[in-house]
Protein backbone atom coordinates (compact mmCIF):
# COMPACT_ATOMS: atom_id res chain seq x y z
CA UNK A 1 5.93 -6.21 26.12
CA UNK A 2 5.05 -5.61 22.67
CA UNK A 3 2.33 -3.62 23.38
CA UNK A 4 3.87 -1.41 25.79
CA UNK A 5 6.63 -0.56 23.34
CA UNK A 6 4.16 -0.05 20.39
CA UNK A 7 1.87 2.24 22.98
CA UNK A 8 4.76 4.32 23.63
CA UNK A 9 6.21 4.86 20.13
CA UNK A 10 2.52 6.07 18.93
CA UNK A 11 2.49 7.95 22.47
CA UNK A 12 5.87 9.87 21.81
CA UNK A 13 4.57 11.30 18.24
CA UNK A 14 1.47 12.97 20.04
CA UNK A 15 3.39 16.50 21.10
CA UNK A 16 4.59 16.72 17.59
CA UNK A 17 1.60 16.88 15.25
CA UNK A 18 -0.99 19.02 16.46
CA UNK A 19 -3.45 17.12 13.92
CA UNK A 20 -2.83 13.80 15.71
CA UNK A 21 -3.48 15.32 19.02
CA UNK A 22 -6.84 16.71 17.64
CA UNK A 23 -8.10 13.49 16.16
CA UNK A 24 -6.76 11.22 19.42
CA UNK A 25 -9.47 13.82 20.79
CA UNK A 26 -11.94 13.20 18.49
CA UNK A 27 -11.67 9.62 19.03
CA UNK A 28 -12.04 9.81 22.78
CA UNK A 29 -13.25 6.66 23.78
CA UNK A 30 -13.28 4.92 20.46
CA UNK A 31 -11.05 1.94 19.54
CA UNK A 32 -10.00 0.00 16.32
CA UNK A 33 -9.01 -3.90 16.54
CA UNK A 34 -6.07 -4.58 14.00
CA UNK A 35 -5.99 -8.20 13.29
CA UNK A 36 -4.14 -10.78 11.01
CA UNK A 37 -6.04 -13.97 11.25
CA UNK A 38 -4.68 -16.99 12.99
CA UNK A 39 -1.99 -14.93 13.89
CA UNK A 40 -2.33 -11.67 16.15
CA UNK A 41 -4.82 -8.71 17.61
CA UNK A 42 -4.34 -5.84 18.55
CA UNK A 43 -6.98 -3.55 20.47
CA UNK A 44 -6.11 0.12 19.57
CA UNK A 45 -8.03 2.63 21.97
CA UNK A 46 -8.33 6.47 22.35
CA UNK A 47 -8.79 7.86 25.92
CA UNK A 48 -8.90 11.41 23.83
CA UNK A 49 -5.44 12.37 25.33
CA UNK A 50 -3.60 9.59 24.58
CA UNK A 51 -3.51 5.83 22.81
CA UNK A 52 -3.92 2.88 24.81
CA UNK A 53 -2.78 -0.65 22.66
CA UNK A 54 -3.80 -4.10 24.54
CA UNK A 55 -3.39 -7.29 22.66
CA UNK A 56 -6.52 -7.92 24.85
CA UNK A 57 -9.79 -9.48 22.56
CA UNK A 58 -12.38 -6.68 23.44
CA UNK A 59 -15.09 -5.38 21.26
CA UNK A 60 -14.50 -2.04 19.12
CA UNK A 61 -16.06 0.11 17.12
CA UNK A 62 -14.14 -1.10 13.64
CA UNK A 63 -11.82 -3.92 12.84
CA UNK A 64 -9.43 -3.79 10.23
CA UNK A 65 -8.24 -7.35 9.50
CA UNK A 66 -5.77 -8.79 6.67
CA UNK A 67 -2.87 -10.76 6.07
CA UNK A 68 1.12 -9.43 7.59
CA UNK A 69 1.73 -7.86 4.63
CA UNK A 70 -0.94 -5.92 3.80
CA UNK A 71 -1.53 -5.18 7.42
CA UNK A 72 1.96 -3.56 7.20
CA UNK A 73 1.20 -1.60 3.75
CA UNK A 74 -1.56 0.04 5.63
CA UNK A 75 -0.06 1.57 8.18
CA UNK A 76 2.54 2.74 5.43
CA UNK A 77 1.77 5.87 3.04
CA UNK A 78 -0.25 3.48 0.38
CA UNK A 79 -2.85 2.31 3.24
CA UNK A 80 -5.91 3.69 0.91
CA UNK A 81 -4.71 1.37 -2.21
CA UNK A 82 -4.43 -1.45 0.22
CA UNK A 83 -8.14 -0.83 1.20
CA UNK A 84 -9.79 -0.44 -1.76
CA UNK A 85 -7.65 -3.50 -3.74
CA UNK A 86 -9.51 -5.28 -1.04
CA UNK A 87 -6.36 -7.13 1.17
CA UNK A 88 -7.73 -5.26 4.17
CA UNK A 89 -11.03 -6.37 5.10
CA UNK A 90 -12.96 -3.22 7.63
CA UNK A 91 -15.82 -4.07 9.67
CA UNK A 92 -18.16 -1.92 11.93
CA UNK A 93 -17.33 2.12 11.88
CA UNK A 94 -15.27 2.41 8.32
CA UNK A 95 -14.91 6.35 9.73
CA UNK A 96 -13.30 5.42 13.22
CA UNK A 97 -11.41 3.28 10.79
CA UNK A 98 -10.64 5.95 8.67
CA UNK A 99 -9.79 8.15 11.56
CA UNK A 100 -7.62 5.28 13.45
CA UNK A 101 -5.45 4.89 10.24
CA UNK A 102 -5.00 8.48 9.13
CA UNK A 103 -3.91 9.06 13.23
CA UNK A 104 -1.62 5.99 13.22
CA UNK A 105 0.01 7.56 9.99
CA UNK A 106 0.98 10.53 11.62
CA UNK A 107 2.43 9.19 14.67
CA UNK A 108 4.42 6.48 12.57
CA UNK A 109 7.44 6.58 14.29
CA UNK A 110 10.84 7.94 12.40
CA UNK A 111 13.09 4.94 12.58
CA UNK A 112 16.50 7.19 12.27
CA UNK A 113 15.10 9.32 15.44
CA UNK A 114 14.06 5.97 17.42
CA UNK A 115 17.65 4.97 17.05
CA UNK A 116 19.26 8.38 17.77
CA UNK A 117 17.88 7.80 21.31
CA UNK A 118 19.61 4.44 21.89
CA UNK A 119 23.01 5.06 19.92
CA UNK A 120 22.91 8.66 19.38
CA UNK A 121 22.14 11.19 16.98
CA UNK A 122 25.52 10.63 14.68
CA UNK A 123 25.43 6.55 14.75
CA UNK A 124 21.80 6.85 14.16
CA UNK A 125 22.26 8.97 10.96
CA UNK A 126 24.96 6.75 10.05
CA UNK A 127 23.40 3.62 10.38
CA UNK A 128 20.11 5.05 9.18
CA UNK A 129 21.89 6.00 5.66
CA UNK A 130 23.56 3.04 5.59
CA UNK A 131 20.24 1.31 5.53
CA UNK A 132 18.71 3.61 2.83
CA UNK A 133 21.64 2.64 0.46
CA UNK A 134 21.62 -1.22 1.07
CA UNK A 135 17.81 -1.13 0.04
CA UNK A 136 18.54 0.99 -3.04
CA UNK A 137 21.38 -1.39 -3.85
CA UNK A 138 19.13 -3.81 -3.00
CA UNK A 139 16.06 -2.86 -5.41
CA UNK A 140 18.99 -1.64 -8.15
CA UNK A 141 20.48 -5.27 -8.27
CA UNK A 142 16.70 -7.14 -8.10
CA UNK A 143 15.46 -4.70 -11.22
CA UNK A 144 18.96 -5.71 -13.24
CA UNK A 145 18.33 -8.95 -12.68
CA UNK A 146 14.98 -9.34 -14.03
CA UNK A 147 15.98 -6.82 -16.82
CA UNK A 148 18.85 -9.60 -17.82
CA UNK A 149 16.62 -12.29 -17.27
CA UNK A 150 14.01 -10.80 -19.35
CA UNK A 151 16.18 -10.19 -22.24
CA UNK A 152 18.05 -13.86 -22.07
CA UNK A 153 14.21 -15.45 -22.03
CA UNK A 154 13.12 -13.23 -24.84
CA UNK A 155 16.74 -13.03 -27.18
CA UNK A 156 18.44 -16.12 -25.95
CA UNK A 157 16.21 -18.45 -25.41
CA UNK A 158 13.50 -17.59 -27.26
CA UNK A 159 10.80 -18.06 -24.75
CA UNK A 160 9.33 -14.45 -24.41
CA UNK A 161 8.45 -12.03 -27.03
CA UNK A 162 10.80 -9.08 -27.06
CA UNK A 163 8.77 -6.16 -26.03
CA UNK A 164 9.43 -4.06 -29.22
CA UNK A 165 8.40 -7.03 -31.57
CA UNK A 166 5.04 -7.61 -28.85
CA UNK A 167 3.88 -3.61 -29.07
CA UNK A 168 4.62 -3.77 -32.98
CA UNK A 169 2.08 -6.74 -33.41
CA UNK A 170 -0.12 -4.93 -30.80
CA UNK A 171 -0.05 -2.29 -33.08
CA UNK A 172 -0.57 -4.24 -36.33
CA UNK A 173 -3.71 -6.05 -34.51
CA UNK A 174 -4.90 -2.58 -33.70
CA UNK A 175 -4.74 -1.11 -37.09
CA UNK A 176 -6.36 -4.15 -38.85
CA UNK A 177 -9.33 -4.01 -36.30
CA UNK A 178 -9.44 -0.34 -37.31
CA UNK A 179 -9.59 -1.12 -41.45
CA UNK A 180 -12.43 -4.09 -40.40
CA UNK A 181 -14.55 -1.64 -38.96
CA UNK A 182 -14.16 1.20 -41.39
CA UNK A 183 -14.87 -1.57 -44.38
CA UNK A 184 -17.51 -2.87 -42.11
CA UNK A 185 -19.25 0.76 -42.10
CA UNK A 186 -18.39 1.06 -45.88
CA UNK A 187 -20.08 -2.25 -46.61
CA UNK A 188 -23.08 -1.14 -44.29
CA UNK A 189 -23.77 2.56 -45.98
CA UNK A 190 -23.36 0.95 -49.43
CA UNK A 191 -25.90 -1.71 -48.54
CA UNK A 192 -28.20 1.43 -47.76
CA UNK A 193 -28.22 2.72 -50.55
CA UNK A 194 -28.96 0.04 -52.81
CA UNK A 195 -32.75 0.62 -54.22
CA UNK A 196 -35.17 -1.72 -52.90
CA UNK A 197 -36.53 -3.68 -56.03
């Protein structure tokens, strides 16, 4: 079931990017396995016209494996970072891999239109902004609240070094390591030119 509705949301994105449609072509009888260990698989295959997704164990050309979450960051629009910081592991073709992510990119479905065809385009747009604001509240609220607790570890309580007092000392540190070596050098040329006796 979940593969049937996960083939047909990549499916429905193919008519509207002509560079998906030209690397599903490419990819003509290729396939990518997308797995999170212990967990699920997924068996991602090109027939060159369309995507075919089986949660069937077959062998493919590249598998991308990782934990949920960074399984889910790269599909997203940070995929590379998740790659090369190593959460992803790729095995086999890392081009077909390449080519399987950048395709699955571009026919990431648009949530807002998904739900436009099951409630409509208004209700959609409605509960689509909706959405957008309770995540922005939600990420406002979480960065307030490590602001405050910040500050009532670091003036309050003491704990944590305020961070104008901890770049200040950074900078004192700096400038002191700066006068060593200079009177290091100093000391150095002076001891060259001392006569030998």
């Amino acid at each position: 079931m979940l593969t049937t509705t996960l083939e047909n949301l990549l499916n429905r994105g193919l008519p509207r990017s002509p560079r998906a449609r030209e690397l599903t072509a490419a990819l003509g009888g290729r396939s990518v396995a997308l797995e999170v260990p212990g967990l699920a698989r997924l068996h991602l295959a090109s027939t060159g016209v369309t995507l075919a997704v089986t949660a069937v164990r077959a062998a493919a050309d590249a598998t991308l494996s990782g934990g949920p979450l960074a399984m889910l960051a790269l599909l997203g629009a940070g995929g590379a970072r998740v790659v090369r910081r190593g959460a992803v592991e790729i095995t086999g073709d890392a081009l077909v891999a390449q080519q399987f992510q950048e395709l699955i990119g571009l026919l990431r479905p648009d949530a807002e239109e998904e739900l436009a065809v099951w409630l409509g385009d208004v209700p959609a747009h409605q509960l689509a902004r909706g959405l957008r604001r309770a995540r922005e509240f939600g990420r406002r609220a979480a960065a307030t609240t490590l602001a405050n607790a910040a500050e009532y570890l670091a003036h309050e309580r003491a704990d944590l070094v305020p961070r104008h007092e901890g770049e200040q000392f950074l900078r004192g540190v700096d400038g002191l390591r700066e006068d060593l070596d200079r009177l290091a050098a100093r000391v150095e040329l002076l001891g060259n030119r001392r006569p030998a006796p």
